[in-house]
ModelCIF file with pLDDT and N, C-alpha, C, O atoms, coordinates in Angstrom:
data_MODEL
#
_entry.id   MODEL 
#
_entity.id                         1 
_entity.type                       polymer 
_entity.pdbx_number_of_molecules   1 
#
_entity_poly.entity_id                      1 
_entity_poly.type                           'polypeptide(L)' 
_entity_poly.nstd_linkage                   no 
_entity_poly.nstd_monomer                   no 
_entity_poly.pdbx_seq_one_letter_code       
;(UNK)(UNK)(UNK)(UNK)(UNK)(UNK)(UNK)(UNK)(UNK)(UNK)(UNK)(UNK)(UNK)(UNK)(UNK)(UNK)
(UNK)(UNK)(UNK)(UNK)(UNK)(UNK)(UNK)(UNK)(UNK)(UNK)(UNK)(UNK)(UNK)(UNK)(UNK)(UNK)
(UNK)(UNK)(UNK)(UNK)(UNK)(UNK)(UNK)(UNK)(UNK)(UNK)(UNK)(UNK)(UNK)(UNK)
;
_entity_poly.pdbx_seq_one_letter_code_can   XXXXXXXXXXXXXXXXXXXXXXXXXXXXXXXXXXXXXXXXXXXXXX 
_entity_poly.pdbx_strand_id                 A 
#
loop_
_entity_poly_seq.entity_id 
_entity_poly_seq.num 
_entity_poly_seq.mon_id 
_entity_poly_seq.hetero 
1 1  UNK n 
1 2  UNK n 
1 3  UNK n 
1 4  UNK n 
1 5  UNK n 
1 6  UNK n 
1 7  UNK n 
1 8  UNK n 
1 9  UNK n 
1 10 UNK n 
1 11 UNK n 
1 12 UNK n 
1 13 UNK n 
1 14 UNK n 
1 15 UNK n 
1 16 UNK n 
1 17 UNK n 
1 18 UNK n 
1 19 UNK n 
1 20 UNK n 
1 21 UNK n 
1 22 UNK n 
1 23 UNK n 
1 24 UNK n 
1 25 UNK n 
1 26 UNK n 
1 27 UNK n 
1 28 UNK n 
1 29 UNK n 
1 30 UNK n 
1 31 UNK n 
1 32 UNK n 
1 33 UNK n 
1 34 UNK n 
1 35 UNK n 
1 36 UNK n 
1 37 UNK n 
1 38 UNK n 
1 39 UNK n 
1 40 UNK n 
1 41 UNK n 
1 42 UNK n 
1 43 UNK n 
1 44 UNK n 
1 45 UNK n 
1 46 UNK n 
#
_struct_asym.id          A 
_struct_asym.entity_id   1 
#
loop_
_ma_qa_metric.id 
_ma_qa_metric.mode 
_ma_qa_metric.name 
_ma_qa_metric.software_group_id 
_ma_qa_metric.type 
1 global pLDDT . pLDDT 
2 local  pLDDT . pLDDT 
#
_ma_qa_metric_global.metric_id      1 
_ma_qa_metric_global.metric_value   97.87 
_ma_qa_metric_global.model_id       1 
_ma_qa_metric_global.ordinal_id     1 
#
loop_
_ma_qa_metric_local.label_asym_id 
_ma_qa_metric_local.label_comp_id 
_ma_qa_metric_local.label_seq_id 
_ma_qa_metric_local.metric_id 
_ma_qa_metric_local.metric_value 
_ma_qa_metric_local.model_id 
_ma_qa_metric_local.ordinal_id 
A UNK 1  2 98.00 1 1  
A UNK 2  2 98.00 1 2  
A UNK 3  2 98.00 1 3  
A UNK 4  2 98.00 1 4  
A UNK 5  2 98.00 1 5  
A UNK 6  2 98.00 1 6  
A UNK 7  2 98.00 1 7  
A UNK 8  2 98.00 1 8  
A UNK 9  2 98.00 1 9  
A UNK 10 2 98.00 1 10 
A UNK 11 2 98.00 1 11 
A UNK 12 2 98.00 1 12 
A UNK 13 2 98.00 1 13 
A UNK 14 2 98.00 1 14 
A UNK 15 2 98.00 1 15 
A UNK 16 2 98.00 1 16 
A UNK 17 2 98.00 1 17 
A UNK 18 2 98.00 1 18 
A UNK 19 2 98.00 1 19 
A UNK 20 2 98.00 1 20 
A UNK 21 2 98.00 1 21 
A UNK 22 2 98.00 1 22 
A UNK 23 2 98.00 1 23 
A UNK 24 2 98.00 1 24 
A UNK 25 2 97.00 1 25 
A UNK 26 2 97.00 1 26 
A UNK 27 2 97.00 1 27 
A UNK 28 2 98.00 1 28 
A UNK 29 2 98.00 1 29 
A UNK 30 2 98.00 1 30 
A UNK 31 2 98.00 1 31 
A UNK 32 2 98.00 1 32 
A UNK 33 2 98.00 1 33 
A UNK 34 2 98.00 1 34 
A UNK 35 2 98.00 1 35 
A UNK 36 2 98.00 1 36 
A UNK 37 2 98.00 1 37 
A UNK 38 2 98.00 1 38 
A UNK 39 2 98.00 1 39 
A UNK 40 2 98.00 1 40 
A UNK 41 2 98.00 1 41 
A UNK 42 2 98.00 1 42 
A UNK 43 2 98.00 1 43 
A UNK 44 2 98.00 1 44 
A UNK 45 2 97.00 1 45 
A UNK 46 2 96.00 1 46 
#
loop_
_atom_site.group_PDB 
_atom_site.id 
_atom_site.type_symbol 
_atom_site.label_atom_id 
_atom_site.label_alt_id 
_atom_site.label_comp_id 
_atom_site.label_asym_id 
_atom_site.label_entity_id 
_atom_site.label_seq_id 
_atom_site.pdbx_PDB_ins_code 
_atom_site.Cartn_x 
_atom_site.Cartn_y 
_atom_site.Cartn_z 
_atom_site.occupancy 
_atom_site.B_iso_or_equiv 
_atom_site.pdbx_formal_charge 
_atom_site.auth_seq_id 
_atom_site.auth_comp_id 
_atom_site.auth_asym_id 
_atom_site.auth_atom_id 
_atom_site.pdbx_PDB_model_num 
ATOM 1   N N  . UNK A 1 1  ? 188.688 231.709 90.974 1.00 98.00 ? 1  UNK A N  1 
ATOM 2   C CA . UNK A 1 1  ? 187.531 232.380 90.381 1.00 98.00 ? 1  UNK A CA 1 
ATOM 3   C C  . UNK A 1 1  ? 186.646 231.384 89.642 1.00 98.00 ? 1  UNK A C  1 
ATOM 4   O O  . UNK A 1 1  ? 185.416 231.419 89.615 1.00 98.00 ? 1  UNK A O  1 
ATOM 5   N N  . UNK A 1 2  ? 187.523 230.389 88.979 1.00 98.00 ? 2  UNK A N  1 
ATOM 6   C CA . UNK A 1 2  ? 186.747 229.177 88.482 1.00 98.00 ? 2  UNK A CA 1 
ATOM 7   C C  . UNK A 1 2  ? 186.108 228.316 89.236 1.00 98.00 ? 2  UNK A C  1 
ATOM 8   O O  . UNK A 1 2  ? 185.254 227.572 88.753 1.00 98.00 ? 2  UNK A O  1 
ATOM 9   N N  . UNK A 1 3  ? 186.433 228.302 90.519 1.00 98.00 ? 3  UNK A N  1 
ATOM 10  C CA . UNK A 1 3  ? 185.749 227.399 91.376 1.00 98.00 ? 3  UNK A CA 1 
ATOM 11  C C  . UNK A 1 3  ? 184.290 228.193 91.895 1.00 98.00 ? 3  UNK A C  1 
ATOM 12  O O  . UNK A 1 3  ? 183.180 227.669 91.988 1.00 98.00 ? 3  UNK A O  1 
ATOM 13  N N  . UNK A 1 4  ? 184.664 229.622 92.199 1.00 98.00 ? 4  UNK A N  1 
ATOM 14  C CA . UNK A 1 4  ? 183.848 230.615 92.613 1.00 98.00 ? 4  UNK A CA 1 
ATOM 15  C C  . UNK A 1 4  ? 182.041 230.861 91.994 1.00 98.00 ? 4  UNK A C  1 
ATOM 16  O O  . UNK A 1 4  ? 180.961 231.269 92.420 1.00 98.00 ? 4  UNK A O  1 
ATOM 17  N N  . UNK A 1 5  ? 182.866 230.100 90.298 1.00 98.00 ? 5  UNK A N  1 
ATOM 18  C CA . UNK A 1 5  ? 181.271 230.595 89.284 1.00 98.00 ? 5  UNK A CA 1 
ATOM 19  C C  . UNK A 1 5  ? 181.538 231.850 88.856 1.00 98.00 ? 5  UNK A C  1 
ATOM 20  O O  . UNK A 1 5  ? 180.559 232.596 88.856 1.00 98.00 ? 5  UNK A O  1 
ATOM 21  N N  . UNK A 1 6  ? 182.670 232.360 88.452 1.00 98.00 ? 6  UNK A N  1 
ATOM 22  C CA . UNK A 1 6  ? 182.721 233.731 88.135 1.00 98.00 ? 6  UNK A CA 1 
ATOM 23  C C  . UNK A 1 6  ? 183.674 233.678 86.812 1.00 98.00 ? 6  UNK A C  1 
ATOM 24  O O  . UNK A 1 6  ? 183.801 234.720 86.170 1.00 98.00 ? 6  UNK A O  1 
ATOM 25  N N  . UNK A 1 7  ? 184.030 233.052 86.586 1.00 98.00 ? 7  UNK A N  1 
ATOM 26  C CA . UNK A 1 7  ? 184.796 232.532 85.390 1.00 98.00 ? 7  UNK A CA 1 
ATOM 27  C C  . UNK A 1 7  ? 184.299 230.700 84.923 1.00 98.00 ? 7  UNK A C  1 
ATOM 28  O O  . UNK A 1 7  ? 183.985 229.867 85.773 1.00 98.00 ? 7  UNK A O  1 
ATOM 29  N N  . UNK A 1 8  ? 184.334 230.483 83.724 1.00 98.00 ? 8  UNK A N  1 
ATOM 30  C CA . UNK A 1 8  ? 183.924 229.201 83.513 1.00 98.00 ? 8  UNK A CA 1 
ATOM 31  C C  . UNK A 1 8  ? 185.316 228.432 82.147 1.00 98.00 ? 8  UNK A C  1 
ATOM 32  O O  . UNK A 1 8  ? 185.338 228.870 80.997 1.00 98.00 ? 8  UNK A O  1 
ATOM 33  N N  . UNK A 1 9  ? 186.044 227.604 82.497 1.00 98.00 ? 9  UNK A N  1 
ATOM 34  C CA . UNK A 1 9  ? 186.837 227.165 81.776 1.00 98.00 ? 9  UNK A CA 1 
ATOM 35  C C  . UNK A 1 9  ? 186.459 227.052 80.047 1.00 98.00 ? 9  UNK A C  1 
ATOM 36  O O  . UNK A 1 9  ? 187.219 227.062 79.079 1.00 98.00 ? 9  UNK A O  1 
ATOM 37  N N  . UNK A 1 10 ? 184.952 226.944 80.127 1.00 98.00 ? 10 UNK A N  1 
ATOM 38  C CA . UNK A 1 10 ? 184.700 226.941 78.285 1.00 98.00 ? 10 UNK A CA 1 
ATOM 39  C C  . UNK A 1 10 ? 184.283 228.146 78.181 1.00 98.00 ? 10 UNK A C  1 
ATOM 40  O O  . UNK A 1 10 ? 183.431 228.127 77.292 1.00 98.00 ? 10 UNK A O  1 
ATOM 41  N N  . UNK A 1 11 ? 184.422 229.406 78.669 1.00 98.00 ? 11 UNK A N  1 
ATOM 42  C CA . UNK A 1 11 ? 183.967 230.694 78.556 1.00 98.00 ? 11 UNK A CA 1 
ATOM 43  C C  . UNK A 1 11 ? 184.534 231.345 77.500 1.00 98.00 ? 11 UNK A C  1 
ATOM 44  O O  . UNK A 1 11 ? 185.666 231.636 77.885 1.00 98.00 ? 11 UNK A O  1 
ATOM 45  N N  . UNK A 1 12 ? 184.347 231.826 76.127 1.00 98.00 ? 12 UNK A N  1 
ATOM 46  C CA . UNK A 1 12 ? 184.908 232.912 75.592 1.00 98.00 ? 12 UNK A CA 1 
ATOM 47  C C  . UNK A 1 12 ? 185.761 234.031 76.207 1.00 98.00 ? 12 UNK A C  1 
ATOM 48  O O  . UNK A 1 12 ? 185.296 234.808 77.042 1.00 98.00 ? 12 UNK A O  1 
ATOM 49  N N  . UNK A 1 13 ? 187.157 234.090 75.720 1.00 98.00 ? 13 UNK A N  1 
ATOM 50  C CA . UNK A 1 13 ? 187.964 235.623 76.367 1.00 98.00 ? 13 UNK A CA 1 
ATOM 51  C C  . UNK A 1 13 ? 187.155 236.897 76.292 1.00 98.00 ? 13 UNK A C  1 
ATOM 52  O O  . UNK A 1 13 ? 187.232 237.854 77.063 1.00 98.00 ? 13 UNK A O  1 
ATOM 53  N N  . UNK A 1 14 ? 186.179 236.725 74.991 1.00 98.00 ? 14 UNK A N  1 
ATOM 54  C CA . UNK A 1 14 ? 185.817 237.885 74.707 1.00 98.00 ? 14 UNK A CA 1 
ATOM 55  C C  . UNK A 1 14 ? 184.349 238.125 75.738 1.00 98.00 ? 14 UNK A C  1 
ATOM 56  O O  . UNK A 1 14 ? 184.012 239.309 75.728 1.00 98.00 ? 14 UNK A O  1 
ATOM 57  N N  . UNK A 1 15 ? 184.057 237.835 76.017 1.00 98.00 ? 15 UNK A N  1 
ATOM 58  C CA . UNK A 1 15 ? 183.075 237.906 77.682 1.00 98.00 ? 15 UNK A CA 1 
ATOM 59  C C  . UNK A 1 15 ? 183.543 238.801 78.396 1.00 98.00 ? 15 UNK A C  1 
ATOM 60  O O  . UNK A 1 15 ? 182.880 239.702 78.909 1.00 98.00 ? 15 UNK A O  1 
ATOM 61  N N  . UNK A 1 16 ? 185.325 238.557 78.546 1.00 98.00 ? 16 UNK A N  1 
ATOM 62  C CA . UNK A 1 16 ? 185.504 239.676 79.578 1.00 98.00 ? 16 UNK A CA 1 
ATOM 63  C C  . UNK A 1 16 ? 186.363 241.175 78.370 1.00 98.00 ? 16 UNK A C  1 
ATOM 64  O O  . UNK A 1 16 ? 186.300 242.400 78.473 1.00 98.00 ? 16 UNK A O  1 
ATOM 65  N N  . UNK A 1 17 ? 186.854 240.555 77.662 1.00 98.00 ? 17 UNK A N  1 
ATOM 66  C CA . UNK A 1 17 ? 188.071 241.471 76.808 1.00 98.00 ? 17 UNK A CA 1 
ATOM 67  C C  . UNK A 1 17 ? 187.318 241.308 75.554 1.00 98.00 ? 17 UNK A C  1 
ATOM 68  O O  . UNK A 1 17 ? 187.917 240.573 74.768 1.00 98.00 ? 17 UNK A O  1 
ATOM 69  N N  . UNK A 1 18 ? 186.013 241.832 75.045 1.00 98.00 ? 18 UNK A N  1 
ATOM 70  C CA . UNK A 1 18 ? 185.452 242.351 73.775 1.00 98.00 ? 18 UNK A CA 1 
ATOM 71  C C  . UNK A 1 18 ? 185.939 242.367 72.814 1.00 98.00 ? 18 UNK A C  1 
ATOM 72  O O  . UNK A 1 18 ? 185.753 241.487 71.975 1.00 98.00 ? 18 UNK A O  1 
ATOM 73  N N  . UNK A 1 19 ? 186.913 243.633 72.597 1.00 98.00 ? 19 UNK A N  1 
ATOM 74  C CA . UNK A 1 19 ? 188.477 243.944 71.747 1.00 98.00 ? 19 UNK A CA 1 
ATOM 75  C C  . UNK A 1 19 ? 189.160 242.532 71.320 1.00 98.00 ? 19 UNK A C  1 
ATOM 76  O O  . UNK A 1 19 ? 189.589 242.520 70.166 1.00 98.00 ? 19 UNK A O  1 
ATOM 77  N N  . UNK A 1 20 ? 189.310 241.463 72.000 1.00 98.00 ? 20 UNK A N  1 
ATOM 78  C CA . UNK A 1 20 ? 190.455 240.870 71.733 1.00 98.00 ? 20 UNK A CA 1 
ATOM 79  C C  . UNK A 1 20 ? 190.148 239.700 70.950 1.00 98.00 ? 20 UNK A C  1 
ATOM 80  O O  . UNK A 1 20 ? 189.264 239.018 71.469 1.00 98.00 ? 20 UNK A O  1 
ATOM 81  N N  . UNK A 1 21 ? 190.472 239.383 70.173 1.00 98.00 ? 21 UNK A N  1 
ATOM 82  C CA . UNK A 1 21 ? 189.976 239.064 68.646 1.00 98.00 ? 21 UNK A CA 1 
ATOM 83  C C  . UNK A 1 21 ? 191.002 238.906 67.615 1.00 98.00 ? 21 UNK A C  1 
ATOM 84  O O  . UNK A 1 21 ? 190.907 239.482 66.531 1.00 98.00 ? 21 UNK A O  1 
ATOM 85  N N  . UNK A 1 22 ? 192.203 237.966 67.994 1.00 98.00 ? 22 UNK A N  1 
ATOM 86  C CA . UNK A 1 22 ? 192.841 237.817 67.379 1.00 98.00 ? 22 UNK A CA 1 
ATOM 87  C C  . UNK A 1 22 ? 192.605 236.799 66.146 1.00 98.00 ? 22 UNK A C  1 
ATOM 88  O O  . UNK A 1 22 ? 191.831 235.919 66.521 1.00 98.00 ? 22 UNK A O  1 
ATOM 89  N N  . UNK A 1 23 ? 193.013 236.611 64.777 1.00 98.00 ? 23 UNK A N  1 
ATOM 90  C CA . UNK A 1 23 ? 192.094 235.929 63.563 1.00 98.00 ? 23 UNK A CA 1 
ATOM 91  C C  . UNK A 1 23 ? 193.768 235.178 63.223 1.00 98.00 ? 23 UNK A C  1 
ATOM 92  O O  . UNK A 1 23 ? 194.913 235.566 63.455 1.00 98.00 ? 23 UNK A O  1 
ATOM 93  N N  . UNK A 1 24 ? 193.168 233.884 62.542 1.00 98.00 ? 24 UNK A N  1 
ATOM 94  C CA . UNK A 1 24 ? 194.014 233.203 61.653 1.00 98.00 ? 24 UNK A CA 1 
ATOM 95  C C  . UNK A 1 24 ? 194.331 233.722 60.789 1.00 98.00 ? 24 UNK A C  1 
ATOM 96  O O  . UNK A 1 24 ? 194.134 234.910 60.534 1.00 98.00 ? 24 UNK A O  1 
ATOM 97  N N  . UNK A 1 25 ? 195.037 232.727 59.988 1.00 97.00 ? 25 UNK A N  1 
ATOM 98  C CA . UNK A 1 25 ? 195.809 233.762 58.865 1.00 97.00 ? 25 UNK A CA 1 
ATOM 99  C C  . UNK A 1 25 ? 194.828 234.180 58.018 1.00 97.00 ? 25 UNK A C  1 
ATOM 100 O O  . UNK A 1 25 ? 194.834 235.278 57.462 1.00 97.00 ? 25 UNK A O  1 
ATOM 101 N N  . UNK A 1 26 ? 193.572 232.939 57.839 1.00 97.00 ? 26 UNK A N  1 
ATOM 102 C CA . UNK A 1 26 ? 192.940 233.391 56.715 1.00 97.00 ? 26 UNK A CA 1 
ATOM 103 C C  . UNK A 1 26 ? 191.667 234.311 56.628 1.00 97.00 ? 26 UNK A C  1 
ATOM 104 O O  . UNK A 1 26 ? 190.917 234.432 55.659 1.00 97.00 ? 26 UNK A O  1 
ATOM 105 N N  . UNK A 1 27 ? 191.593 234.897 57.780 1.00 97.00 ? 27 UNK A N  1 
ATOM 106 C CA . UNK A 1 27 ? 191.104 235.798 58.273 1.00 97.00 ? 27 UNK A CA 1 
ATOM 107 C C  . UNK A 1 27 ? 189.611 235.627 59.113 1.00 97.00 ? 27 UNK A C  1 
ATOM 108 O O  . UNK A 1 27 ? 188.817 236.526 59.390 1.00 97.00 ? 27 UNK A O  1 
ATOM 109 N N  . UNK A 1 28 ? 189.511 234.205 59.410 1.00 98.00 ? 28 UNK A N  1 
ATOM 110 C CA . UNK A 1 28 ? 188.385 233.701 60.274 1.00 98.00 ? 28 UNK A CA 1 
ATOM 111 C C  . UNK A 1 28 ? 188.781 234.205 62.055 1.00 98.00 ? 28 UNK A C  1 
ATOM 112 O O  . UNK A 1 28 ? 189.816 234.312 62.713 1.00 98.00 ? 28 UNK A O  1 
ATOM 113 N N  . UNK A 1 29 ? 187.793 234.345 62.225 1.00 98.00 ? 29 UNK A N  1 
ATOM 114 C CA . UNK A 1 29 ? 187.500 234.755 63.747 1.00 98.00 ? 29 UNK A CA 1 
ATOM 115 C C  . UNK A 1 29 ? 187.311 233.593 65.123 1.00 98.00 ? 29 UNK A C  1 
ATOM 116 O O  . UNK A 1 29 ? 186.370 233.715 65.907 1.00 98.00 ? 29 UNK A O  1 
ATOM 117 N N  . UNK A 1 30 ? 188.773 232.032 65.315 1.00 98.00 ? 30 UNK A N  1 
ATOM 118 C CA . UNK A 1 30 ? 187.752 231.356 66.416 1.00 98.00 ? 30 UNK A CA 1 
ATOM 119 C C  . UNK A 1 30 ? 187.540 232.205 67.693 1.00 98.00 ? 30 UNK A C  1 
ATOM 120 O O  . UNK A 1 30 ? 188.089 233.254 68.031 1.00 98.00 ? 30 UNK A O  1 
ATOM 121 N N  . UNK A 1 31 ? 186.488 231.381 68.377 1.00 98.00 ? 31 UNK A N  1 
ATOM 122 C CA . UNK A 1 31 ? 186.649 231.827 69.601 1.00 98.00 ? 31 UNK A CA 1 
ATOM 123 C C  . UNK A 1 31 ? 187.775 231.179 70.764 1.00 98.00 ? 31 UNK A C  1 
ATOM 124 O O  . UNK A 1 31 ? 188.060 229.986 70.658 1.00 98.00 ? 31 UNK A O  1 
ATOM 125 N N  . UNK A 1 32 ? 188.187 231.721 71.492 1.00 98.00 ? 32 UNK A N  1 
ATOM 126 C CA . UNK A 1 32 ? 189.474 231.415 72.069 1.00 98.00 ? 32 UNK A CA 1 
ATOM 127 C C  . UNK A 1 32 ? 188.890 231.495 73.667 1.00 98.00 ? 32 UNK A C  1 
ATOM 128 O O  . UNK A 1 32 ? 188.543 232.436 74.380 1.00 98.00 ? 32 UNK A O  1 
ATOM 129 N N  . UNK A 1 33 ? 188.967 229.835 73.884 1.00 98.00 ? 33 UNK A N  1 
ATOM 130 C CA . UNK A 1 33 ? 188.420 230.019 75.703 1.00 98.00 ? 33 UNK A CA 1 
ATOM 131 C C  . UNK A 1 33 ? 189.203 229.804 76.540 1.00 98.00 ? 33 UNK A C  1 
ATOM 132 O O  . UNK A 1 33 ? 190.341 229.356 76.395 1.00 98.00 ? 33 UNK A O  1 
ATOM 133 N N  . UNK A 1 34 ? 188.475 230.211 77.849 1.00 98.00 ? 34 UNK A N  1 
ATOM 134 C CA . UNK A 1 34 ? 189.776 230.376 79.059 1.00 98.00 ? 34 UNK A CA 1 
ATOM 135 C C  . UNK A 1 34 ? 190.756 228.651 79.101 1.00 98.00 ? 34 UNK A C  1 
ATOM 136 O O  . UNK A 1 34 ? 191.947 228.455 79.345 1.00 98.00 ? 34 UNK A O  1 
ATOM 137 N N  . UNK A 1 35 ? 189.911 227.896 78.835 1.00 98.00 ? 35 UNK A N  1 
ATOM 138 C CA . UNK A 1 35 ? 190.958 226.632 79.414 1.00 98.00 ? 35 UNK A CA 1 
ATOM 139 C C  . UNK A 1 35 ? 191.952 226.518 77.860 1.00 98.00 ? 35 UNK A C  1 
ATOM 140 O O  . UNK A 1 35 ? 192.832 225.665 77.738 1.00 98.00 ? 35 UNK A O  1 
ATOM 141 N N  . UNK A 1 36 ? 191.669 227.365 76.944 1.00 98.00 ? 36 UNK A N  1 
ATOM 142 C CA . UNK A 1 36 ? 193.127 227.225 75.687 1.00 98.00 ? 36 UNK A CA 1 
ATOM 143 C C  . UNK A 1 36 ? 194.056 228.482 76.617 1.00 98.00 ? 36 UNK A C  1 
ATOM 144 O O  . UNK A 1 36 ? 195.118 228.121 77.125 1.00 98.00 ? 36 UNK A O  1 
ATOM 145 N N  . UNK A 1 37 ? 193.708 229.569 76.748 1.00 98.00 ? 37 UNK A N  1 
ATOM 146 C CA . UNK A 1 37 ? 194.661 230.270 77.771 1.00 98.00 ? 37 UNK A CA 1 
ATOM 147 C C  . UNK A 1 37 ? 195.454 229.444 78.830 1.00 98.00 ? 37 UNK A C  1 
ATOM 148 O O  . UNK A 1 37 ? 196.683 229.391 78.854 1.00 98.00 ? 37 UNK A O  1 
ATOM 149 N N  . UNK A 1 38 ? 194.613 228.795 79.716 1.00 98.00 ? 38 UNK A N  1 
ATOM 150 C CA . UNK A 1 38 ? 195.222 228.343 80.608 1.00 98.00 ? 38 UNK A CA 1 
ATOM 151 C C  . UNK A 1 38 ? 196.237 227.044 80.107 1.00 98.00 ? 38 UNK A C  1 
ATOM 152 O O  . UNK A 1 38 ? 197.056 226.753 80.978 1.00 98.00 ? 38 UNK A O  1 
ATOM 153 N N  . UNK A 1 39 ? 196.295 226.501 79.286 1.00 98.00 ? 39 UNK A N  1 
ATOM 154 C CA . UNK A 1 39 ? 197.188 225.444 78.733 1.00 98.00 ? 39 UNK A CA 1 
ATOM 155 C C  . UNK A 1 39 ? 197.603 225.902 77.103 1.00 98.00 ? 39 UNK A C  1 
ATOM 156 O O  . UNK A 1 39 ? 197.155 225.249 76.161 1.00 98.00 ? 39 UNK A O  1 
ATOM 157 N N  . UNK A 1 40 ? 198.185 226.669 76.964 1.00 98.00 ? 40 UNK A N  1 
ATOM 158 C CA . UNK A 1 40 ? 199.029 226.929 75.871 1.00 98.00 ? 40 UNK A CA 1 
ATOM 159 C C  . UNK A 1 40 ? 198.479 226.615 74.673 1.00 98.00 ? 40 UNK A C  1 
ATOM 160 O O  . UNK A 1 40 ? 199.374 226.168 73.956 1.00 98.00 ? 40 UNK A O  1 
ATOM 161 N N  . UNK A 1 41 ? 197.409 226.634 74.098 1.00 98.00 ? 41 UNK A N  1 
ATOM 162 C CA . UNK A 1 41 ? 197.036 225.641 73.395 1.00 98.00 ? 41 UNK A CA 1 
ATOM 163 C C  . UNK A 1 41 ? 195.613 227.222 72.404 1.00 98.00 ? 41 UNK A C  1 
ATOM 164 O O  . UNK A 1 41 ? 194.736 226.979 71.575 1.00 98.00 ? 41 UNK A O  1 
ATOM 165 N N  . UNK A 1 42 ? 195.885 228.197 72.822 1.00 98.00 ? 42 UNK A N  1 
ATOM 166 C CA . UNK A 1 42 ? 195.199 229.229 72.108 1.00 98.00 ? 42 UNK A CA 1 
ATOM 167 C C  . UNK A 1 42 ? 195.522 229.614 70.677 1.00 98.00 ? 42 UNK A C  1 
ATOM 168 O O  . UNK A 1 42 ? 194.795 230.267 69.929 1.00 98.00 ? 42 UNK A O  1 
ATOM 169 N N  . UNK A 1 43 ? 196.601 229.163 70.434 1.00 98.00 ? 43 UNK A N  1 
ATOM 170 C CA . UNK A 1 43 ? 197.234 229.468 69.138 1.00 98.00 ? 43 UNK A CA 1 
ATOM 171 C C  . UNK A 1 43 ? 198.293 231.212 69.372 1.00 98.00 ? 43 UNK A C  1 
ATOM 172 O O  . UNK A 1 43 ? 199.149 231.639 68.596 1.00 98.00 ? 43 UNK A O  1 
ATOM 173 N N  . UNK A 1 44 ? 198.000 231.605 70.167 1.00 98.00 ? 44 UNK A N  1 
ATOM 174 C CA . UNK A 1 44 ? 199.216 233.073 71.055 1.00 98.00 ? 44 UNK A CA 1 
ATOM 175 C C  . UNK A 1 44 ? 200.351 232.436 70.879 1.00 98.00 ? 44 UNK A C  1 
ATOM 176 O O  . UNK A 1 44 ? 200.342 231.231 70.626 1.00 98.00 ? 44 UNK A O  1 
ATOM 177 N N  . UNK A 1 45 ? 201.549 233.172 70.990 1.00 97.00 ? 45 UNK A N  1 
ATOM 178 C CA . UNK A 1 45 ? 203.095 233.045 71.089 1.00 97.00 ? 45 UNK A CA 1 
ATOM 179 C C  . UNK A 1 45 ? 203.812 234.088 71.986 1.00 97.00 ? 45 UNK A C  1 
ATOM 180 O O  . UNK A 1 45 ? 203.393 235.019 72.674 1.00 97.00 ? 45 UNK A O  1 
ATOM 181 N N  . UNK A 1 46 ? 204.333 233.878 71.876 1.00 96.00 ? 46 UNK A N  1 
ATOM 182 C CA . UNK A 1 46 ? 205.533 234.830 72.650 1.00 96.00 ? 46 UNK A CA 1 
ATOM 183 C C  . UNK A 1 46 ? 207.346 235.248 71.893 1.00 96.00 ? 46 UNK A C  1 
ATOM 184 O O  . UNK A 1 46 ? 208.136 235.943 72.531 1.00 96.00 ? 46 UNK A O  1 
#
């Protein structure tokens, strides 16, 4: 899809998922883009 032009590796999640908006502790808002998804590196856990 990234090759396609339909997704862009520095794209905001929230482009496609609005809602999703997860905040640091101290209650700042970054933005979280597809290439931190794609390499572990979003600050998410499991």
């Amino acid at each position: 899809l990234i090759e396609q032009g339909r997704i862009g590796l520095d794209d905001p999640v929230t482009k496609w998922l609005p809602d999703f908006r997860p905040r640091l502790e101290d209650g700042s808002e970054p933005a979280i883009l597809i290439r931190h998804l794609l390499t572990h590196t979003s600050g998410l856990s499991y």
